[in-house]
C-alpha atoms as a PDB file:
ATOM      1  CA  UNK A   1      28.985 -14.422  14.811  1.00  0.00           C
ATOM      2  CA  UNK A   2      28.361 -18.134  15.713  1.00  0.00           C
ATOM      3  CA  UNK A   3      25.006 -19.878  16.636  1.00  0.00           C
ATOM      4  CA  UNK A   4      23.046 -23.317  16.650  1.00  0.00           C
ATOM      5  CA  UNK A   5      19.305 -24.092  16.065  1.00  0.00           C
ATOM      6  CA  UNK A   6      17.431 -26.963  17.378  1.00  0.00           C
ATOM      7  CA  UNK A   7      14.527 -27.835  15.324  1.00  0.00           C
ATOM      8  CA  UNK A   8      11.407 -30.457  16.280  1.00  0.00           C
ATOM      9  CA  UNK A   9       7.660 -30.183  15.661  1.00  0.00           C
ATOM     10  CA  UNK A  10       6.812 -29.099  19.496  1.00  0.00           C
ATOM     11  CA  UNK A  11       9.574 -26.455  20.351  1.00  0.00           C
ATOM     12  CA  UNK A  12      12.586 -24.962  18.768  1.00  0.00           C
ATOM     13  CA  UNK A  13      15.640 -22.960  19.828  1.00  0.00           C
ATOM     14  CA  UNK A  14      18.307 -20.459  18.202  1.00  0.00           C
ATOM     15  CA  UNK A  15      21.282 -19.137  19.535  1.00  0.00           C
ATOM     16  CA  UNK A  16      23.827 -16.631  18.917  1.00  0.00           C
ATOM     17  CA  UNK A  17      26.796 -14.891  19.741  1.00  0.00           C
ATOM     18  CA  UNK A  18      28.452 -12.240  18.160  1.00  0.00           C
ATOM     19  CA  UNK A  19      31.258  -9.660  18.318  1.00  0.00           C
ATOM     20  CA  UNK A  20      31.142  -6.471  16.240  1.00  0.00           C
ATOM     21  CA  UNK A  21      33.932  -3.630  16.085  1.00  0.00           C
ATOM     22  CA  UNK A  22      32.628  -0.626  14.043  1.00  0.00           C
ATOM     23  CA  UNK A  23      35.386   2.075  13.163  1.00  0.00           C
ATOM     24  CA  UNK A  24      34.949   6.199  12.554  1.00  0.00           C
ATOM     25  CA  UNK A  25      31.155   5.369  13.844  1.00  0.00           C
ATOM     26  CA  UNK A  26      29.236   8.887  13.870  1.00  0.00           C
ATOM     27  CA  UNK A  27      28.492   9.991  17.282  1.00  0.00           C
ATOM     28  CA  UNK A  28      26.933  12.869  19.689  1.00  0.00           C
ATOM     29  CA  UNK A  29      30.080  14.055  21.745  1.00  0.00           C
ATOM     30  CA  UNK A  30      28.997  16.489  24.814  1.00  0.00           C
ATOM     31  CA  UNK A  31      31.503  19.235  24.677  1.00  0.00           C
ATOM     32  CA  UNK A  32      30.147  21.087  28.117  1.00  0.00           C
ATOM     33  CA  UNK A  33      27.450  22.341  29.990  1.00  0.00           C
ATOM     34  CA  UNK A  34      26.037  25.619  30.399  1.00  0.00           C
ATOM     35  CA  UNK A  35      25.762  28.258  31.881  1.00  0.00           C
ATOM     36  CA  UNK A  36      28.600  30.226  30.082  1.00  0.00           C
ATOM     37  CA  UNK A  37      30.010  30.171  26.927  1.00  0.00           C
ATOM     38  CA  UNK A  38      30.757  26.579  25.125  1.00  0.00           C
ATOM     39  CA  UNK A  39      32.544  25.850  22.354  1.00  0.00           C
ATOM     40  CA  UNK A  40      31.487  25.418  19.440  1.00  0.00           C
ATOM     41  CA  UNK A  41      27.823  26.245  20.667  1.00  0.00           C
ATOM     42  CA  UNK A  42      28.157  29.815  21.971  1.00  0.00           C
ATOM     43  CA  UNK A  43      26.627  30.485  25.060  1.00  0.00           C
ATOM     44  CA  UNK A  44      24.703  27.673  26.782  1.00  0.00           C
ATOM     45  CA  UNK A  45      21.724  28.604  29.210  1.00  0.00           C
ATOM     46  CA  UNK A  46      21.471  26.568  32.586  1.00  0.00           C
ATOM     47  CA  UNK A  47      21.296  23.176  32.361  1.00  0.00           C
ATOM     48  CA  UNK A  48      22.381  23.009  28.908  1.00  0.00           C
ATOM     49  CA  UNK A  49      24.359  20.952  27.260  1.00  0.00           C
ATOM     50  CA  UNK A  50      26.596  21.466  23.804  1.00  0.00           C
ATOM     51  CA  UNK A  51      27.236  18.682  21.573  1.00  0.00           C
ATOM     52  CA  UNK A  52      28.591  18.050  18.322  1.00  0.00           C
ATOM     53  CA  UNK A  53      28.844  15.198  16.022  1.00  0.00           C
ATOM     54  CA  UNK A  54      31.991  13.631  16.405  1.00  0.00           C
ATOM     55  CA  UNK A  55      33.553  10.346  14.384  1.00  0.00           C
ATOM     56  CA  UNK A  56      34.422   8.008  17.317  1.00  0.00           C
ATOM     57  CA  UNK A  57      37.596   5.886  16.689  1.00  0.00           C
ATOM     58  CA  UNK A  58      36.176   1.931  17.595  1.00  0.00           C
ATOM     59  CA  UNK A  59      33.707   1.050  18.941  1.00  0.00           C
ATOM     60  CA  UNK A  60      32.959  -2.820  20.228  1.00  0.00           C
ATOM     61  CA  UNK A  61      29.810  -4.689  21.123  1.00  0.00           C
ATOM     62  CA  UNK A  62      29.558  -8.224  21.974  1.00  0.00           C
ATOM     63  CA  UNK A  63      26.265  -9.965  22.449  1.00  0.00           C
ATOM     64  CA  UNK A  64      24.028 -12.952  23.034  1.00  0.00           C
ATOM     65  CA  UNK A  65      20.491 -13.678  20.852  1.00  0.00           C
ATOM     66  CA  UNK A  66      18.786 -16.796  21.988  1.00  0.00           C
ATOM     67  CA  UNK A  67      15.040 -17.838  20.899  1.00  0.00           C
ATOM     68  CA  UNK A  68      12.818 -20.387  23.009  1.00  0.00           C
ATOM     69  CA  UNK A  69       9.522 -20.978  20.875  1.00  0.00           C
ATOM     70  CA  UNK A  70       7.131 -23.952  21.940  1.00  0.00           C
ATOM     71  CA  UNK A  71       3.715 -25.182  20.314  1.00  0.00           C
ATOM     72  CA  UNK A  72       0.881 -26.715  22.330  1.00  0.00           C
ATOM     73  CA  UNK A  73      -1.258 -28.688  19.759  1.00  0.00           C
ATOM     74  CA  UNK A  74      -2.184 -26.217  16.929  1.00  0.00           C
ATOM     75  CA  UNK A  75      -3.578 -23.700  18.689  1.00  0.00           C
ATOM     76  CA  UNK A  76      -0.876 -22.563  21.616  1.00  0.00           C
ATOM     77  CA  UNK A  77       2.150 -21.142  21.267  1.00  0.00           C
ATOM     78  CA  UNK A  78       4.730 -19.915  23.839  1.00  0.00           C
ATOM     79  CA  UNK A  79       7.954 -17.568  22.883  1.00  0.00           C
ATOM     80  CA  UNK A  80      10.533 -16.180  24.926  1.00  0.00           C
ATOM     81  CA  UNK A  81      13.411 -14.049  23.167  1.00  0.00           C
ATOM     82  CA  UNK A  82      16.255 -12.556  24.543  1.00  0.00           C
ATOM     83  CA  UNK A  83      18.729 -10.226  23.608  1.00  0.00           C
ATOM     84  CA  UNK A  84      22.132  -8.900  25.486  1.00  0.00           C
ATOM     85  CA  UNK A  85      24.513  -6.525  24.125  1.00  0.00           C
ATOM     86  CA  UNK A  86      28.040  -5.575  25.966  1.00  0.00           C
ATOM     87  CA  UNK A  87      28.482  -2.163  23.913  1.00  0.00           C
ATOM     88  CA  UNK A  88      31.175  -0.127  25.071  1.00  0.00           C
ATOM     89  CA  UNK A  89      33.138   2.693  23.088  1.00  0.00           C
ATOM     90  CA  UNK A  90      37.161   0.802  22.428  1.00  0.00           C
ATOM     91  CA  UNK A  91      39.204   3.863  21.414  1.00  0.00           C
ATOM     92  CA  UNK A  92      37.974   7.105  21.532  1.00  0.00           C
ATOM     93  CA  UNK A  93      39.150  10.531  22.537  1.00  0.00           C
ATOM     94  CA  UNK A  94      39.346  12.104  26.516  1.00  0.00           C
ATOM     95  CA  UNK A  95      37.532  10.049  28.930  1.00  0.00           C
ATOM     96  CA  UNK A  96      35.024   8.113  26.879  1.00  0.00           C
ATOM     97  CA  UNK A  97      37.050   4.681  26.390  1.00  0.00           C
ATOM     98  CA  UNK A  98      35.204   2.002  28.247  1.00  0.00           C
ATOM     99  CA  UNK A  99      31.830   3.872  28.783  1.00  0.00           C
ATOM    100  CA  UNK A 100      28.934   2.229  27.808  1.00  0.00           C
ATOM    101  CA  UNK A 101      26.907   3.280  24.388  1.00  0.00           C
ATOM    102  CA  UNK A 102      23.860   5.524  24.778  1.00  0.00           C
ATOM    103  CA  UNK A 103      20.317   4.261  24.244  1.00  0.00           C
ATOM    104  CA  UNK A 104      21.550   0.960  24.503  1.00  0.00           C
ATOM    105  CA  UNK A 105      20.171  -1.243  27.072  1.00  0.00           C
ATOM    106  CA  UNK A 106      22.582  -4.276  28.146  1.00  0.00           C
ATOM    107  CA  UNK A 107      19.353  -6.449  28.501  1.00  0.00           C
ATOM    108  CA  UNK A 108      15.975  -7.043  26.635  1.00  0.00           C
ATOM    109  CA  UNK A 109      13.306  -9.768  27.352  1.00  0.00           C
ATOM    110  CA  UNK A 110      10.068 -10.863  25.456  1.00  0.00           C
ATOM    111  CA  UNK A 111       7.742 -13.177  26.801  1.00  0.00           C
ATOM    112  CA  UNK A 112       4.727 -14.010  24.355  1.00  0.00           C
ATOM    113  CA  UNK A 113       2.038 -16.454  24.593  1.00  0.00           C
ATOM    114  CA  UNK A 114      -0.493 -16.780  21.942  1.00  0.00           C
ATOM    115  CA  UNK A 115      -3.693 -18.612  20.744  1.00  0.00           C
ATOM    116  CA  UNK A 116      -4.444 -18.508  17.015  1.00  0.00           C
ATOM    117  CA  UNK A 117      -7.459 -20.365  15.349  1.00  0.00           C
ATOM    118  CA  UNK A 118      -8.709 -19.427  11.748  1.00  0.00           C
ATOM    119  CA  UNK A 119     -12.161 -20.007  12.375  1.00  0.00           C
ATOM    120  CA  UNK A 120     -12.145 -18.542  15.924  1.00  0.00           C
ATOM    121  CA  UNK A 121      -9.379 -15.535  15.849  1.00  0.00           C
ATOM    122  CA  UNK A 122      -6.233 -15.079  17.468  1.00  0.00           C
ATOM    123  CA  UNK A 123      -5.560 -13.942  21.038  1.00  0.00           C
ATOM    124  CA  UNK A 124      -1.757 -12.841  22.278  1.00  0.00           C
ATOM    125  CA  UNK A 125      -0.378 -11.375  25.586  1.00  0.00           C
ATOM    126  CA  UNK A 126       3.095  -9.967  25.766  1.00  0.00           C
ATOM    127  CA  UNK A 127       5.352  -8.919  28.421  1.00  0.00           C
ATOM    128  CA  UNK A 128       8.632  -6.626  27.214  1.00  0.00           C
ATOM    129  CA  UNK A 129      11.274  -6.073  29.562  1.00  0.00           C
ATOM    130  CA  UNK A 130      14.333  -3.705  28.855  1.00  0.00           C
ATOM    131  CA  UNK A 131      16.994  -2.903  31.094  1.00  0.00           C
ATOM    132  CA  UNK A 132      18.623   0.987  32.209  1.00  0.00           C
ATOM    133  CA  UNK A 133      20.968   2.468  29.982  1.00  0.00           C
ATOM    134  CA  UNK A 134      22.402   5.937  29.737  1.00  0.00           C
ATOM    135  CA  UNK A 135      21.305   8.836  27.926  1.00  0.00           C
ATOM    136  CA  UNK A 136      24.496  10.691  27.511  1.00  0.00           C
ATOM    137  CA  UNK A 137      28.207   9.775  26.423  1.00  0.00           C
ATOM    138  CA  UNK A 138      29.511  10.684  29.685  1.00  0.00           C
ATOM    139  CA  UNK A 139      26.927   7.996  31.371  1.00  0.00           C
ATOM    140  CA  UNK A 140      26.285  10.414  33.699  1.00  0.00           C
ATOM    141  CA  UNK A 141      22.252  10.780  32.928  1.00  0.00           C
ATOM    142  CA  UNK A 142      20.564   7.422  33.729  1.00  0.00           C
ATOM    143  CA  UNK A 143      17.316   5.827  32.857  1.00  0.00           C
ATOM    144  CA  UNK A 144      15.822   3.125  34.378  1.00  0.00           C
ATOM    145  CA  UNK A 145      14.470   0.093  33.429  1.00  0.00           C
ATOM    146  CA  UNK A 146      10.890  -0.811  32.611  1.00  0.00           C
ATOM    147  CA  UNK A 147       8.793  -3.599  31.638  1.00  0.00           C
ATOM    148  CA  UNK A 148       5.705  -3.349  30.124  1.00  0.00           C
ATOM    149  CA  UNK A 149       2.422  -5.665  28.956  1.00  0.00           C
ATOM    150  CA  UNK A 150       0.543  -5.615  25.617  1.00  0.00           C
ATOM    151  CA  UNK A 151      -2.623  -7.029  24.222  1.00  0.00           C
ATOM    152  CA  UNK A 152      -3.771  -8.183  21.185  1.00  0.00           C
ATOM    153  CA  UNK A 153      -6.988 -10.060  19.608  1.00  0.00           C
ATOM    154  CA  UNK A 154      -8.467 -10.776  16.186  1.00  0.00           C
ATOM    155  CA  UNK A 155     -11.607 -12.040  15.379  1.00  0.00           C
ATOM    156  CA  UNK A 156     -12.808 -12.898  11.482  1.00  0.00           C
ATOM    157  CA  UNK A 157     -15.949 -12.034  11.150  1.00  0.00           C
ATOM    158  CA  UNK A 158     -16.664 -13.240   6.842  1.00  0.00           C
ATOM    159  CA  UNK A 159     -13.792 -13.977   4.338  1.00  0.00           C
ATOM    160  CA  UNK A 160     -11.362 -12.012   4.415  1.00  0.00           C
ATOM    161  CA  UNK A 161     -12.482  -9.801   6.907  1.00  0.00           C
ATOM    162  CA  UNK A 162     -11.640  -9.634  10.668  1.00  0.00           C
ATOM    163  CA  UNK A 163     -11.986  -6.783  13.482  1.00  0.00           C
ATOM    164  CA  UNK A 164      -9.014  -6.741  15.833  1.00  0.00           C
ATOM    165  CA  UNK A 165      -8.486  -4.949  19.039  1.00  0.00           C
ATOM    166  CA  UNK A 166      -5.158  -4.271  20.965  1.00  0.00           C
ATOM    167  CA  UNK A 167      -3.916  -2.662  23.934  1.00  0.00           C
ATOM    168  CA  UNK A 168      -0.151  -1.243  24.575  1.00  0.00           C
ATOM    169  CA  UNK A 169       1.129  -0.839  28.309  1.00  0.00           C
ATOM    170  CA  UNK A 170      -2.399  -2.564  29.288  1.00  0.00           C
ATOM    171  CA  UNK A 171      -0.961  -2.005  33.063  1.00  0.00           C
ATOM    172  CA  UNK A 172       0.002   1.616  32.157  1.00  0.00           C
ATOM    173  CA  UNK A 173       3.286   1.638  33.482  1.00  0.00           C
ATOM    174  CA  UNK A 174       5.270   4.527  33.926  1.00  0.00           C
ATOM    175  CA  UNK A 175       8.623   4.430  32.399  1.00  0.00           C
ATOM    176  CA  UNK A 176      11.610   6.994  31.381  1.00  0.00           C
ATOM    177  CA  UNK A 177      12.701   7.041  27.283  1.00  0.00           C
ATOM    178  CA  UNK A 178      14.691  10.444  27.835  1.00  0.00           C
ATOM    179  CA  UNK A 179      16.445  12.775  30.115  1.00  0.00           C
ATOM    180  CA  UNK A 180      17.720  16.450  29.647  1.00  0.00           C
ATOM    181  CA  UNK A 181      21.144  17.978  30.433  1.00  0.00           C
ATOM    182  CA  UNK A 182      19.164  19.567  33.812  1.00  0.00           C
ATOM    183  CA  UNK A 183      17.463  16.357  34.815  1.00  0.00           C
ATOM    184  CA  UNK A 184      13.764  16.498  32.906  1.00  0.00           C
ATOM    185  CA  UNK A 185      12.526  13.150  32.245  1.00  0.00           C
ATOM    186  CA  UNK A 186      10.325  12.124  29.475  1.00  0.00           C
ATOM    187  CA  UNK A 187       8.236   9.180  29.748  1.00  0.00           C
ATOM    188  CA  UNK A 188       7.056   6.531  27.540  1.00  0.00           C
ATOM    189  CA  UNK A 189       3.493   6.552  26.242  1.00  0.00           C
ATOM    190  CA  UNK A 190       0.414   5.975  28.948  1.00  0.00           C
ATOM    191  CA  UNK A 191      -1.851   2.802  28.279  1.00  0.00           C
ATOM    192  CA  UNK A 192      -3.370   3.404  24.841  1.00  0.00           C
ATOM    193  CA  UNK A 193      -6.120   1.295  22.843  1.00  0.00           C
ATOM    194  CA  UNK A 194      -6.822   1.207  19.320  1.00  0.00           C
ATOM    195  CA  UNK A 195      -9.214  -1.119  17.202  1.00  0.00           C
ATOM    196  CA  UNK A 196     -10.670  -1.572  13.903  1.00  0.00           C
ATOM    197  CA  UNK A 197     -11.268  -3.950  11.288  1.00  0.00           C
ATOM    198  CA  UNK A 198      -8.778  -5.731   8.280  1.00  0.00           C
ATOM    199  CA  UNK A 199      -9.736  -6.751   4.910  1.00  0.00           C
ATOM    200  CA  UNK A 200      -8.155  -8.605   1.947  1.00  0.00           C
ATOM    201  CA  UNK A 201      -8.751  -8.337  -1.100  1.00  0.00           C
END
């Protein structure tokens, strides 16, 4: 990997780039779908699938991390981080060389803007974007991409002592973390709150 940071008292910046090559990485192979009999599973209902853990030969992923962070006077400060990873399976087996790694997005944003005083509290809003990616090895099951918005505030109320509040997917978007062999989709958690105070000792 290679990178450069820029450093002064109002903003700052890091980047990145690296290149990694992992060999005899563990890995979920599919080995068929049901209905009928698979091997090594046995018989495989309906929209089944049979998989088995598998050493893949090489795998490669290239990437990009980059860091924009900006202060406004003491109080304000602005981030945006961003990550891209090219992850692709080198040598492998069948038809798998070139395909794209599972559960791993090419693209993933953060936007953050926060507002911290010690006497006052801290406030921060955050936007998180992630790209699609594929479920399976054969990057035949695809999920989509999603952003979502979170919420956080903080408020001390002696020494020591502060009650904070926060919010996660405040605009309760609906977004896909899974798929099945026969197409059932599982979604990411609903809008959800949760409060309550901190104290140091």
């Amino acid at each position: 990997e290679a990178g450069f940071d820029y450093q002064r008292p109002s903003l700052s910046a890091h980047l990145t780039g690296y290149w990694n090559e992992v060999e005899d990485m563990v890995f979920n192979l599919s080995m068929g779908k049901g209905p009928g009999q698979v091997s090594p599973c046995g018989f495989v209902p309906e929209g089944g699938l049979c998989r088995q853990r598998h050493n893949l030969e090489k795998v490669r992923v290239q990437g990009l991390e980059a860091e924009l962070k900006a202060h406004r006077g003491p109080a304000w400060t602005g981030t945006m981080g961003y990550l891209f990873a090219r992850s692709r399976i080198a040598t492998a087996p069948g038809d798998l060389e070139g395909k794209r790694l599972p559960q791993v997005p090419a693209h993933h944003l953060t936007l953050q803007l926060s507002y911290a005083q010690p006497a006052r509290g801290r406030f921060t809003l955050q936007g998180r974007y992630t790209s699609g990616q594929f479920e399976d090895d054969l990057n035949a099951l695809e999920l989509g991409g999603f952003g979502v918005v979170d919420l956080f505030a903080s408020r001390p109320l002696a020494k020591g002592i502060e009650v904070f509040f926060q919010v996660e997917n405040f605009l309760d978007q609906s977004y896909e973390v899974g798929i099945s062999g026969d197409g059932v989709v599982s979604v990411g958690a609903p809008r959800w709150f949760q409060g309550g105070f901190r104290m140091e000792l």
